[in-house]
PDB file of N, CA and C in Angstrom:
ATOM      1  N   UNK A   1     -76.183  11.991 -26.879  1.00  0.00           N
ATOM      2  CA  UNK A   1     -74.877  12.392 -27.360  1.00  0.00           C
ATOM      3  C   UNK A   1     -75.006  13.760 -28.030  1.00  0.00           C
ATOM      4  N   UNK A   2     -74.258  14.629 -27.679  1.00  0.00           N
ATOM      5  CA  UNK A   2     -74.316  16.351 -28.211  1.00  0.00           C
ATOM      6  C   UNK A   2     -74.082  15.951 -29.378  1.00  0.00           C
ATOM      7  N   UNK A   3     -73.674  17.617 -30.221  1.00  0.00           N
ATOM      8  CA  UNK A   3     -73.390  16.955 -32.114  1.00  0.00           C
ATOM      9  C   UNK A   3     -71.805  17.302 -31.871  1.00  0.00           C
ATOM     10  N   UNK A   4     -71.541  16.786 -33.025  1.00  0.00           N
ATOM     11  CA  UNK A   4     -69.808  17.179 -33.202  1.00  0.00           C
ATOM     12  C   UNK A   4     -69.212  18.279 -33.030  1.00  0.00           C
ATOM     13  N   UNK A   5     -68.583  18.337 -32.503  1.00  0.00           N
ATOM     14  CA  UNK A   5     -68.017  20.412 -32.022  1.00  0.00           C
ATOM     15  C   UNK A   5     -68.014  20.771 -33.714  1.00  0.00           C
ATOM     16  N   UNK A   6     -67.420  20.347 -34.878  1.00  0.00           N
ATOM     17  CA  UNK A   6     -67.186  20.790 -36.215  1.00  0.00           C
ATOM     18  C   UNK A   6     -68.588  21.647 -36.251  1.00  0.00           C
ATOM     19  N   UNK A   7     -69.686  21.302 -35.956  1.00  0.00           N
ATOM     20  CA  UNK A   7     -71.006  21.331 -35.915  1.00  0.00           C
ATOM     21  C   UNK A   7     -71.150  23.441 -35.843  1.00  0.00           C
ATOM     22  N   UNK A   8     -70.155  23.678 -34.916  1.00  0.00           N
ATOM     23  CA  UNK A   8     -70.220  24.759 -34.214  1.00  0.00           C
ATOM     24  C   UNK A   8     -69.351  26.054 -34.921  1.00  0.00           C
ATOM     25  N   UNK A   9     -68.449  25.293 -35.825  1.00  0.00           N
ATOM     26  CA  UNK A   9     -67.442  26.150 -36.671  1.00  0.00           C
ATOM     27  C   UNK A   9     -68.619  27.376 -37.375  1.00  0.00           C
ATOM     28  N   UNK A  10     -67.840  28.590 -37.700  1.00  0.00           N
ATOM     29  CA  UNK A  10     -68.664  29.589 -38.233  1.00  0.00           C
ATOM     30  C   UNK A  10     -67.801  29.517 -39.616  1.00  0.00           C
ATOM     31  N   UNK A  11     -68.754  29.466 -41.138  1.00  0.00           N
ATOM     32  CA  UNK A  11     -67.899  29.204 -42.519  1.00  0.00           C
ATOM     33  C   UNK A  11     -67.179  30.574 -42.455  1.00  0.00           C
ATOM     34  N   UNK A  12     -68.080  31.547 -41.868  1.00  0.00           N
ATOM     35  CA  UNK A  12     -67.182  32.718 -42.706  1.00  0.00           C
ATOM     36  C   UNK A  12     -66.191  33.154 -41.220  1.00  0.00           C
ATOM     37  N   UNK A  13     -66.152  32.503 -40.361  1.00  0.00           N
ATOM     38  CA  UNK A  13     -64.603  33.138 -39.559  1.00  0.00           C
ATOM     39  C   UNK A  13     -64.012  31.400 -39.528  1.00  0.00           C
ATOM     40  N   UNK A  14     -63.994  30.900 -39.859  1.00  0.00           N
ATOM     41  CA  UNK A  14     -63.075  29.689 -40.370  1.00  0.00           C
ATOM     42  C   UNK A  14     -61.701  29.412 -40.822  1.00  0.00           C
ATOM     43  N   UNK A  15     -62.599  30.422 -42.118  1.00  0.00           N
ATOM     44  CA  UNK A  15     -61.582  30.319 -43.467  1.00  0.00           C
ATOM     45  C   UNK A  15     -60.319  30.932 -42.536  1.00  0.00           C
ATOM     46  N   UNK A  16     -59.102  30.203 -43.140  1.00  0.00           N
ATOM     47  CA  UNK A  16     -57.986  30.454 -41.898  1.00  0.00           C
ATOM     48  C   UNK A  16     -57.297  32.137 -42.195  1.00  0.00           C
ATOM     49  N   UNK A  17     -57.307  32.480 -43.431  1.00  0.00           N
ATOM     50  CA  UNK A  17     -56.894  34.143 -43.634  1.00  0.00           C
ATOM     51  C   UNK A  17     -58.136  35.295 -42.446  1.00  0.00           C
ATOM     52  N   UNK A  18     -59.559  34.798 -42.456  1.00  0.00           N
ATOM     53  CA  UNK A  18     -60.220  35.156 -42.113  1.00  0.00           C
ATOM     54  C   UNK A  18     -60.275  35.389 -40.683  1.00  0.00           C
ATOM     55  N   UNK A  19     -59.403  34.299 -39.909  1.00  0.00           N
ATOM     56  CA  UNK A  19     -59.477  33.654 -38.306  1.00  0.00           C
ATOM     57  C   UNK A  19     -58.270  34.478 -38.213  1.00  0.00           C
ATOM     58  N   UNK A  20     -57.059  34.861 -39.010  1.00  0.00           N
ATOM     59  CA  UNK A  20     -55.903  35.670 -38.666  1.00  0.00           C
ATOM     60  C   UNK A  20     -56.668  36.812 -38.391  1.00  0.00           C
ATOM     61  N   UNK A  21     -57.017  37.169 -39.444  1.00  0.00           N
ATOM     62  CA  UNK A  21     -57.919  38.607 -39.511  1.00  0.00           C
ATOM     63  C   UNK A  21     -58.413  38.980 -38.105  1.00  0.00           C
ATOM     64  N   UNK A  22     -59.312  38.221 -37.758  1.00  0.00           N
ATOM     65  CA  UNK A  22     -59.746  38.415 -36.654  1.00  0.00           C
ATOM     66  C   UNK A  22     -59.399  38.486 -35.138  1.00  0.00           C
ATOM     67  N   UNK A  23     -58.578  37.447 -35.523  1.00  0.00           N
ATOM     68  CA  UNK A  23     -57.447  37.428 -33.928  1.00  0.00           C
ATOM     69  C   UNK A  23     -56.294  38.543 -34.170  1.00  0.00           C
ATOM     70  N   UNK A  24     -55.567  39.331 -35.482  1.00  0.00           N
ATOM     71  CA  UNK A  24     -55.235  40.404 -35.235  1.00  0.00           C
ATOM     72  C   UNK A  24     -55.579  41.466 -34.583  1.00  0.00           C
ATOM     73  N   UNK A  25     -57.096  41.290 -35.356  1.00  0.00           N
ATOM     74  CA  UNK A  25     -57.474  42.639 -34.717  1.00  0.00           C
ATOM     75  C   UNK A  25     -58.245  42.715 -33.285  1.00  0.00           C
ATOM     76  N   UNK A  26     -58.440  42.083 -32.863  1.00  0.00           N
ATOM     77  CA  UNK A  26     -59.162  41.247 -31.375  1.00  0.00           C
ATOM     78  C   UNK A  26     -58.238  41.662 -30.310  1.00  0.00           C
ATOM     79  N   UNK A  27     -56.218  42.171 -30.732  1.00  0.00           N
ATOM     80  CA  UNK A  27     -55.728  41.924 -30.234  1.00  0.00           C
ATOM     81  C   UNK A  27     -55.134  43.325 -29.743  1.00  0.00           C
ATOM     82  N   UNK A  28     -55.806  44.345 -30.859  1.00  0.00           N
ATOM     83  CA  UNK A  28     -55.605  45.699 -30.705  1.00  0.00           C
ATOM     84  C   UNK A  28     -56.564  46.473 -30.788  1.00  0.00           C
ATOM     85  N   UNK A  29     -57.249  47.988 -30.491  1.00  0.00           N
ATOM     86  CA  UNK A  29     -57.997  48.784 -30.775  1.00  0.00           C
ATOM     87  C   UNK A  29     -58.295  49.116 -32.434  1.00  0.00           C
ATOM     88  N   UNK A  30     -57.448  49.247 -33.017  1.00  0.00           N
ATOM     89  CA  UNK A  30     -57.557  48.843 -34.514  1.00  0.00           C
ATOM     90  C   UNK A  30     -56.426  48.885 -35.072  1.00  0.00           C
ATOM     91  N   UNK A  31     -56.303  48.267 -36.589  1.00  0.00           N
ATOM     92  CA  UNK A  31     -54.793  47.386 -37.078  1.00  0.00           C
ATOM     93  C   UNK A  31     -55.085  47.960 -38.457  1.00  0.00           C
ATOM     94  N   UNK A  32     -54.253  48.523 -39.033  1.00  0.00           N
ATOM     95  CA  UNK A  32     -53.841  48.931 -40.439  1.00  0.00           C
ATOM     96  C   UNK A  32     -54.166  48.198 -41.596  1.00  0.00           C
ATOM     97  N   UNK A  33     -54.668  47.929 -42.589  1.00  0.00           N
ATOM     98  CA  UNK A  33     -54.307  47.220 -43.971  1.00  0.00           C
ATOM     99  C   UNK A  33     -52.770  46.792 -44.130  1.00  0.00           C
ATOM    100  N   UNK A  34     -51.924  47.625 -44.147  1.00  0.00           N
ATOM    101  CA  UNK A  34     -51.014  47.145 -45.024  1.00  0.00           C
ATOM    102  C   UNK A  34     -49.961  46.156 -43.932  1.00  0.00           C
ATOM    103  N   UNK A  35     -50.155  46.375 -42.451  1.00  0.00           N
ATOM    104  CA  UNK A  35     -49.837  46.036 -41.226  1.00  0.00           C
ATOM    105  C   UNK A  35     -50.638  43.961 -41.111  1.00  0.00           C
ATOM    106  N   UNK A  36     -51.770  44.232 -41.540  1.00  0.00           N
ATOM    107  CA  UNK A  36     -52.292  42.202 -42.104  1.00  0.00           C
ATOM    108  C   UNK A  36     -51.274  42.121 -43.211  1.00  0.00           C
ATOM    109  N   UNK A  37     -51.998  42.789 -44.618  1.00  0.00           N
ATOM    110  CA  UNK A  37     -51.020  42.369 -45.669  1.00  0.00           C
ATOM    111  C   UNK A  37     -49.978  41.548 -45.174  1.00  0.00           C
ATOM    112  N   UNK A  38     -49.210  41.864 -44.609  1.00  0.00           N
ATOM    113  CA  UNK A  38     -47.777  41.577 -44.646  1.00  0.00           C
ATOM    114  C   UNK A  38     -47.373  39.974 -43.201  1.00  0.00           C
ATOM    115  N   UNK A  39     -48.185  40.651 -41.924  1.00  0.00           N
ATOM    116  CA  UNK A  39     -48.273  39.609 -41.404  1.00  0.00           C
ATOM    117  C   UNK A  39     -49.107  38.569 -41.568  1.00  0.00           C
ATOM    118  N   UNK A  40     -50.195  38.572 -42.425  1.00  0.00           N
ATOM    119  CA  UNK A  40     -50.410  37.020 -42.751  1.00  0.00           C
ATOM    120  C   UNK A  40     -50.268  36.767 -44.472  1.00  0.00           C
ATOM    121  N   UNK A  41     -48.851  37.471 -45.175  1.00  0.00           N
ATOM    122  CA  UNK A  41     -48.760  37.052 -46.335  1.00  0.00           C
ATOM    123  C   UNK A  41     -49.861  37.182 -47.768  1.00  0.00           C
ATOM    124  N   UNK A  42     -50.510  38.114 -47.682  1.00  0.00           N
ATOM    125  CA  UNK A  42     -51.723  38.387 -48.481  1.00  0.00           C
ATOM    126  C   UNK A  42     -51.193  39.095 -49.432  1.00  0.00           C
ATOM    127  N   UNK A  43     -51.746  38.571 -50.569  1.00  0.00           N
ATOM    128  CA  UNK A  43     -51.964  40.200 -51.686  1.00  0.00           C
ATOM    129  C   UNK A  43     -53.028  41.218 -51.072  1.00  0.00           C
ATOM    130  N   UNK A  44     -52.998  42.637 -51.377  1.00  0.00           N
ATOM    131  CA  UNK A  44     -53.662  43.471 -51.151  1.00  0.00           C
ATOM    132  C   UNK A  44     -55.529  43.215 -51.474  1.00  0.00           C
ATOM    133  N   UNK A  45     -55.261  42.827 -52.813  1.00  0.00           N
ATOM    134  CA  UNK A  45     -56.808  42.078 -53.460  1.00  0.00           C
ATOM    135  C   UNK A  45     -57.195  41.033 -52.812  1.00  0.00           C
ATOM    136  N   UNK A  46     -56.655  40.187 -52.204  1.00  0.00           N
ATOM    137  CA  UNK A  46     -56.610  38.962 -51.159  1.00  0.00           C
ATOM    138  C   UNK A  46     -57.384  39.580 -50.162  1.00  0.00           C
ATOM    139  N   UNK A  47     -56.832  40.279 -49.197  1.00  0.00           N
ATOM    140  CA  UNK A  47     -56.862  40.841 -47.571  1.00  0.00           C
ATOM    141  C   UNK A  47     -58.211  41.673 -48.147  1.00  0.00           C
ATOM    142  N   UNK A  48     -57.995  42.277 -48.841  1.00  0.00           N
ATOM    143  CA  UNK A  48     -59.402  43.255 -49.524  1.00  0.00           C
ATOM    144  C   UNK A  48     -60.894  42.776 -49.303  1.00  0.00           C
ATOM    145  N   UNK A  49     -60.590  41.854 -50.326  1.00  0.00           N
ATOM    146  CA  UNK A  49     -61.717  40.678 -50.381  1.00  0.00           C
ATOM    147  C   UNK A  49     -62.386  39.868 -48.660  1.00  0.00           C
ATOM    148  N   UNK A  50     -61.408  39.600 -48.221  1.00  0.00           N
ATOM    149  CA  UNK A  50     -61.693  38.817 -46.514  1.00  0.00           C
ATOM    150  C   UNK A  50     -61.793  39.599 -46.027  1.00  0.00           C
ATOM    151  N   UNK A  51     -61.376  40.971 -46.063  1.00  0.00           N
ATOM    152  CA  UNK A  51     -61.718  42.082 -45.289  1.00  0.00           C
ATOM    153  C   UNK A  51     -63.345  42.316 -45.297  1.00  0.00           C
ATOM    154  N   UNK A  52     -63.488  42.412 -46.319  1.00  0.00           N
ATOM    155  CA  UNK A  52     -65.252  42.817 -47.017  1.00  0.00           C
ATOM    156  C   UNK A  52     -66.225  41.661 -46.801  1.00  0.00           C
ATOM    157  N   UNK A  53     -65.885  40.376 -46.858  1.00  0.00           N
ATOM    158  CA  UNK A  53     -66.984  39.300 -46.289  1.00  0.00           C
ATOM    159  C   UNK A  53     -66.826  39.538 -44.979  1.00  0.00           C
ATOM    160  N   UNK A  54     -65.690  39.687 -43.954  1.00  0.00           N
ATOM    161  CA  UNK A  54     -66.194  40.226 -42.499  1.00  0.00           C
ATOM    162  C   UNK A  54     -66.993  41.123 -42.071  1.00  0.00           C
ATOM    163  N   UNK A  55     -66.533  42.471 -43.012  1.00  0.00           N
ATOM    164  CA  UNK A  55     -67.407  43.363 -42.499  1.00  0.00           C
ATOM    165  C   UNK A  55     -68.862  43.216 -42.716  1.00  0.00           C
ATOM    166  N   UNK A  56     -68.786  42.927 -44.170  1.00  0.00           N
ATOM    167  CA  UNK A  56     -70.683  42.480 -44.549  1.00  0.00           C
ATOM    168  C   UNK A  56     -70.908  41.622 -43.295  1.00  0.00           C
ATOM    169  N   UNK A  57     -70.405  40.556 -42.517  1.00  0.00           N
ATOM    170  CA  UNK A  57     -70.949  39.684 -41.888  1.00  0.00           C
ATOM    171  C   UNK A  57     -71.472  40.530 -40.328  1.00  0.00           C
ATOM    172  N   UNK A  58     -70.795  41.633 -40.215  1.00  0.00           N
ATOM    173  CA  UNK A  58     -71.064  42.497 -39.121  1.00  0.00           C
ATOM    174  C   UNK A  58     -69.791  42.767 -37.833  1.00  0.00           C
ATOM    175  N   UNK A  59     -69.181  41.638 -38.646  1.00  0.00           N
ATOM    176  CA  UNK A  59     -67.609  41.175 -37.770  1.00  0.00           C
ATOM    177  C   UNK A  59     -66.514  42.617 -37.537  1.00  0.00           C
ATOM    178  N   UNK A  60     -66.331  43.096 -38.712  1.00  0.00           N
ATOM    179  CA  UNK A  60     -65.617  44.040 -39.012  1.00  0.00           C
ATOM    180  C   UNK A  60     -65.740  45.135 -39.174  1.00  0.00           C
ATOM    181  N   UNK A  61     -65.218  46.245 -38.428  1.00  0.00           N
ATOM    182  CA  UNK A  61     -65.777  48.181 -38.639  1.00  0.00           C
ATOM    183  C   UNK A  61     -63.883  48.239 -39.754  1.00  0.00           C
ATOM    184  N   UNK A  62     -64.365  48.976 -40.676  1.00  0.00           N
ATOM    185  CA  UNK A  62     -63.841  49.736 -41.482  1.00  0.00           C
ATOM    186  C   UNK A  62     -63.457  51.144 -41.533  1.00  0.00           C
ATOM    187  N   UNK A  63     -62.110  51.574 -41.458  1.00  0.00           N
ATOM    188  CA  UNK A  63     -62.036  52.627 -41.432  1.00  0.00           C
ATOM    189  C   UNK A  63     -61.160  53.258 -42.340  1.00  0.00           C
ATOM    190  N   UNK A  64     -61.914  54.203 -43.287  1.00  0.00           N
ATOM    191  CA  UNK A  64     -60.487  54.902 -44.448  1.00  0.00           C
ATOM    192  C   UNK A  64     -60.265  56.180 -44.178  1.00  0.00           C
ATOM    193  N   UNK A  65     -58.874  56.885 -44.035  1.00  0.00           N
ATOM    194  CA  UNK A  65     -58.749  58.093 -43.613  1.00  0.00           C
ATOM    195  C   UNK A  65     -57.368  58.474 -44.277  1.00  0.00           C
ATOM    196  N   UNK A  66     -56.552  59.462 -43.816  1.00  0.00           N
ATOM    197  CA  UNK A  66     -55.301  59.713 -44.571  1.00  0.00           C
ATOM    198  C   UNK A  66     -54.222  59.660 -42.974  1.00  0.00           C
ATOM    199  N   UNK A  67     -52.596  59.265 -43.324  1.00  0.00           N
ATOM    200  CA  UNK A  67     -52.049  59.977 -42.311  1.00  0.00           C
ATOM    201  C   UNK A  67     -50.796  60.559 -43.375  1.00  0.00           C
ATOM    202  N   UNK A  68     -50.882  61.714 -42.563  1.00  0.00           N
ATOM    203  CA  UNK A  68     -50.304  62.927 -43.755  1.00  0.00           C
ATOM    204  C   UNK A  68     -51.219  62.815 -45.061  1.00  0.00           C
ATOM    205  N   UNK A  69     -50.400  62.762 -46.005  1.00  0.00           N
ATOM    206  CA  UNK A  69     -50.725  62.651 -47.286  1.00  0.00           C
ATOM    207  C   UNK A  69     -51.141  61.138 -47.541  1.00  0.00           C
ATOM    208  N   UNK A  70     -50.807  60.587 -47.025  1.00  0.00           N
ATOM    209  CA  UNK A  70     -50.949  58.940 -47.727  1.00  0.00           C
ATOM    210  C   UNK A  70     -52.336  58.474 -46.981  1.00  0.00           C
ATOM    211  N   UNK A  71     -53.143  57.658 -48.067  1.00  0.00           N
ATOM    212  CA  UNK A  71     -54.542  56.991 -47.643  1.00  0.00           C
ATOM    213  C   UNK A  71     -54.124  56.184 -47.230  1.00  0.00           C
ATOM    214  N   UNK A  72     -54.979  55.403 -45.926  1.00  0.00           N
ATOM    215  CA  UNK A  72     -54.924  54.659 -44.926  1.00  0.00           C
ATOM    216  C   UNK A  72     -56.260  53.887 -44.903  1.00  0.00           C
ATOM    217  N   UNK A  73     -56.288  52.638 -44.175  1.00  0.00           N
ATOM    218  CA  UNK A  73     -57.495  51.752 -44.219  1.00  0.00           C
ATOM    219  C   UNK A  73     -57.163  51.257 -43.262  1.00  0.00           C
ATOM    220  N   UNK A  74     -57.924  51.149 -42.084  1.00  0.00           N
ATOM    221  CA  UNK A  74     -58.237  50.395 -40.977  1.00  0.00           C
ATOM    222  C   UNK A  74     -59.535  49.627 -40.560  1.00  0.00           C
ATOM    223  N   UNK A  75     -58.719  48.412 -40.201  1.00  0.00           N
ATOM    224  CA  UNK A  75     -59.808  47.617 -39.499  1.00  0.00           C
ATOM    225  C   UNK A  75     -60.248  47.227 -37.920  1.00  0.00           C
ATOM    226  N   UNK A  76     -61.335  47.395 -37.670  1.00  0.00           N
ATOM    227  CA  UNK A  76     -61.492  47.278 -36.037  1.00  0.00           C
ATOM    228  C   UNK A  76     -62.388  45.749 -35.989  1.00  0.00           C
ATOM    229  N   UNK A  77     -62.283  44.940 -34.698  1.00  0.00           N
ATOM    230  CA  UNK A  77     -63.503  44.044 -34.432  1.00  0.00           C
ATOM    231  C   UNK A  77     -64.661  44.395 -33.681  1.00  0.00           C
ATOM    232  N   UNK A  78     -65.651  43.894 -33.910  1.00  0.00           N
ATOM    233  CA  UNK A  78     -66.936  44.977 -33.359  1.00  0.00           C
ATOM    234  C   UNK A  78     -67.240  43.765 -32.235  1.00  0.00           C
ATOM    235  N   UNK A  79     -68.078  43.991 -31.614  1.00  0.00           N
ATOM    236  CA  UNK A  79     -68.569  43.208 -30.233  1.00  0.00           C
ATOM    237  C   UNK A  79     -69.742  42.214 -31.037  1.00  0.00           C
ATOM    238  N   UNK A  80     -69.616  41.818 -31.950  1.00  0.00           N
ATOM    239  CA  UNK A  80     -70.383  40.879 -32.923  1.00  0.00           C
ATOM    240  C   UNK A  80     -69.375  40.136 -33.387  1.00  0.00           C
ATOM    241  N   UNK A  81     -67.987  40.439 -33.432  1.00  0.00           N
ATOM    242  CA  UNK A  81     -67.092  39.858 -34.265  1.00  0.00           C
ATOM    243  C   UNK A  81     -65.951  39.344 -33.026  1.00  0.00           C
ATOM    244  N   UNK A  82     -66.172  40.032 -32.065  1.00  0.00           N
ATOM    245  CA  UNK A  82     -65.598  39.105 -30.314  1.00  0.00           C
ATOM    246  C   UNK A  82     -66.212  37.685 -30.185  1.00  0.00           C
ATOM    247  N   UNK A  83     -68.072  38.054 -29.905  1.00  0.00           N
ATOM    248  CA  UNK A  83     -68.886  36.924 -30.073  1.00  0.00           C
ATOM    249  C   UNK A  83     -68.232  36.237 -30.797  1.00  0.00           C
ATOM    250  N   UNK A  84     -68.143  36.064 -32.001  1.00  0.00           N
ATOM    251  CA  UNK A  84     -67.936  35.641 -33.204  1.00  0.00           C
ATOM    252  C   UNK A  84     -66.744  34.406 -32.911  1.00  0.00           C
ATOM    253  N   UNK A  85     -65.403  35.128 -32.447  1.00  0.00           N
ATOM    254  CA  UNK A  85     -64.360  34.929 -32.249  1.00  0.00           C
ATOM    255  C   UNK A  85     -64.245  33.832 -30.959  1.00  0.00           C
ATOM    256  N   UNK A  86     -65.101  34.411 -30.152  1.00  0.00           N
ATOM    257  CA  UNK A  86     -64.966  33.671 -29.035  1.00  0.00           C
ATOM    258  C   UNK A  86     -65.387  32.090 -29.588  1.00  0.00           C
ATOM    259  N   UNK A  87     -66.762  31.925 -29.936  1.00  0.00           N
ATOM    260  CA  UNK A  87     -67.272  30.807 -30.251  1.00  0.00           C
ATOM    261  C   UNK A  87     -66.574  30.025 -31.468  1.00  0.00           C
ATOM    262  N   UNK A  88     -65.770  30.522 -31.902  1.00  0.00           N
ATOM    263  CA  UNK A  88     -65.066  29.604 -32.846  1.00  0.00           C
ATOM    264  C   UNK A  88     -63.913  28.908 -31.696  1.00  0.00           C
ATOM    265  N   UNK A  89     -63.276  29.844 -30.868  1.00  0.00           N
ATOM    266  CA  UNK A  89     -62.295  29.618 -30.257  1.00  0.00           C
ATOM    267  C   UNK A  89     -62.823  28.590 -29.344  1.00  0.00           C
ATOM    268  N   UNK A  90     -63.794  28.080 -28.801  1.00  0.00           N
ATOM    269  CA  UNK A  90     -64.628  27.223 -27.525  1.00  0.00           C
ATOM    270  C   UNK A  90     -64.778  26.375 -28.587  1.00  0.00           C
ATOM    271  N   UNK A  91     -65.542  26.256 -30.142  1.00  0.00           N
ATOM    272  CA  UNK A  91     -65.756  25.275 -31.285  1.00  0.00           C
ATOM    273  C   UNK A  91     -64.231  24.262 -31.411  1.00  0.00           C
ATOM    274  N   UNK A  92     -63.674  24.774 -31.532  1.00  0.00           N
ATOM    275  CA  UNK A  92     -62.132  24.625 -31.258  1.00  0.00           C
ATOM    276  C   UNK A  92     -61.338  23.985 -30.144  1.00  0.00           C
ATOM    277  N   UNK A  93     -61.508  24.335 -29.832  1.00  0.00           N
ATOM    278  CA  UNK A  93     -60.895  23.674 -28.032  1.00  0.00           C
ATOM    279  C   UNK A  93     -62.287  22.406 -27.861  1.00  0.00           C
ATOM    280  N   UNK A  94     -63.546  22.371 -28.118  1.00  0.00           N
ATOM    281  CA  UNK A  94     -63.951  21.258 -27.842  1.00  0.00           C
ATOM    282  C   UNK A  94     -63.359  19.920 -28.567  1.00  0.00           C
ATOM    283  N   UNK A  95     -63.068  20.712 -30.139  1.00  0.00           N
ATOM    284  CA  UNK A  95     -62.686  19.897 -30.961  1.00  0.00           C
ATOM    285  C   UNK A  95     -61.307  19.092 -30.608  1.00  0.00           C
ATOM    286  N   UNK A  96     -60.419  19.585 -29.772  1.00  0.00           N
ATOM    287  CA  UNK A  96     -59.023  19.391 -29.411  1.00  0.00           C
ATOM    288  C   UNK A  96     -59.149  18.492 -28.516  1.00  0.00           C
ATOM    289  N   UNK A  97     -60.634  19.089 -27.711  1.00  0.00           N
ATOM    290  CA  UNK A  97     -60.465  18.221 -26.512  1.00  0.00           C
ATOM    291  C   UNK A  97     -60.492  17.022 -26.566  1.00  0.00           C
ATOM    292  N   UNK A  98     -61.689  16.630 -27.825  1.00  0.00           N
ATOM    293  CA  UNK A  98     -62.387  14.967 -28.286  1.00  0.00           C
ATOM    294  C   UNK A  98     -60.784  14.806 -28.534  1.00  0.00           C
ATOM    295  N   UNK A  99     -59.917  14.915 -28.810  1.00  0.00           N
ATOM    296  CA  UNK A  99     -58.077  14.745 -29.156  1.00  0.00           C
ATOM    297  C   UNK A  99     -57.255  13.729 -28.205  1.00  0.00           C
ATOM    298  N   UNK A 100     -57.818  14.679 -26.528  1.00  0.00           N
ATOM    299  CA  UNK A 100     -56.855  14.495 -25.734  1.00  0.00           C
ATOM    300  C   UNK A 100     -57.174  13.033 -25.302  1.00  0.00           C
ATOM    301  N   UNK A 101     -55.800  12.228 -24.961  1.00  0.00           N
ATOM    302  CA  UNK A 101     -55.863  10.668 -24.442  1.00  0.00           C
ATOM    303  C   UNK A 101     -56.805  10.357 -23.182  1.00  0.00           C
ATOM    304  N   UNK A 102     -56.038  12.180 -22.473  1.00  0.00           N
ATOM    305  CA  UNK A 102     -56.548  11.556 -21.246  1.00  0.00           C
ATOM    306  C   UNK A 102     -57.988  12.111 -20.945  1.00  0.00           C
ATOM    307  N   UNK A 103     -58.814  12.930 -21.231  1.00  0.00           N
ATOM    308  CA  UNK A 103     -60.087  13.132 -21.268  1.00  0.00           C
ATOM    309  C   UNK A 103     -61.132  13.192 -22.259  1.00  0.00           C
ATOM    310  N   UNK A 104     -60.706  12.915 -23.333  1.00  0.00           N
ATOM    311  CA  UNK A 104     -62.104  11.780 -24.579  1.00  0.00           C
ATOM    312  C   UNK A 104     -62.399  10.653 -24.158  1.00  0.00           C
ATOM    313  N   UNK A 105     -63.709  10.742 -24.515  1.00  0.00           N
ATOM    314  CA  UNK A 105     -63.976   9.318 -24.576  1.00  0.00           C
ATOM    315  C   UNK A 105     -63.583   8.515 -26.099  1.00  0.00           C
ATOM    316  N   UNK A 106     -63.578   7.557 -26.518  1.00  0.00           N
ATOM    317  CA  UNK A 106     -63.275   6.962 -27.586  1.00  0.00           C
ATOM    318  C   UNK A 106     -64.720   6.889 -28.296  1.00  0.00           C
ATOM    319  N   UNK A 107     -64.728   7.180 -29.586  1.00  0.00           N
ATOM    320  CA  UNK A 107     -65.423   7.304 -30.688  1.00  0.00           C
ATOM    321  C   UNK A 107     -66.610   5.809 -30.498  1.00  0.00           C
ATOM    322  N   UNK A 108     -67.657   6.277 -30.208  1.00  0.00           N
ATOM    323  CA  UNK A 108     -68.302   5.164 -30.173  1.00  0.00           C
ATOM    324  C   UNK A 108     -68.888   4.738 -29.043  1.00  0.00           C
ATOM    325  N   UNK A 109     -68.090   4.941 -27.824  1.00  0.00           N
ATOM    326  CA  UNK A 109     -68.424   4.999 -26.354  1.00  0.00           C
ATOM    327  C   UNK A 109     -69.244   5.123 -25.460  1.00  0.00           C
TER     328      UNK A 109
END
C-alpha cells in the first residue's frame, strides 16, 4: 500500500495564502505586490511575510524597481517554484481522487 497522498503536501506551499501566491503568479510572467494584496485579501505585512518564506524557499524571484516615481515590487515563479506547484497540485488531485465513489477503493481494502 503507497503512503497517504497528505504524505506529499509541501508545508511551505500549502499554507493556503502561500498556494494563491503561487498559482497567481504561475499564471503570468510576473504579478505586482499590491495586484496579490488585494486579490487574495492580505495586509501588506501579511503578503510581505509569505512573500519572503517563498522566496527563501527558492520558489519566488523578487523584483523592486520604480514605475514613474512610485516604488514597485514584483514577484515572479522560478522553475523550482513550477516544480513546486506542480507536485502539490498531483498531491492534491491524488488526495481528491481517494474522494471519488467511483474510483477509490474504500479505506481498508
Amino acid at each position: 500500500m503507497s503512503a497517504h497522498p497528505t504524505n506529499d503536501l509541501n508545508d511551505v506551499v500549502h499554507q493556503r495564502h502561500r498556494l494563491g501566491i503561487l498559482t497567481i503568479a504561475a499564471e503570468s510572467k510576473r504579478v505586482e505586490f499590491g495586484y496579490l494584496r488585494e486579490a487574495l485579501d492580505l495586509t501588506g505585512g501579511n503578503l510581505s511575510r509569505h512573500i519572503t518564506v517563498l522566496n527563501q524557499a527558492g520558489l519566488l524571484d523578487i523584483e523592486k524597481g520604480y514605475e514613474g516615481r512610485r516604488p514597485r515590487t514584483w514577484v515572479s515563479i522560478t522553475d523550482t517554484g513550477r516544480e513546486a506547484l506542480a507536485a502539490e497540485i498531483a498531491a492534491l488531485r491524488a488526495l481528491v481522487a481517494r474522494h471519488d465513489p467511483a474510483k477509490a477503493p474504500r479505506a481498508g481494502s
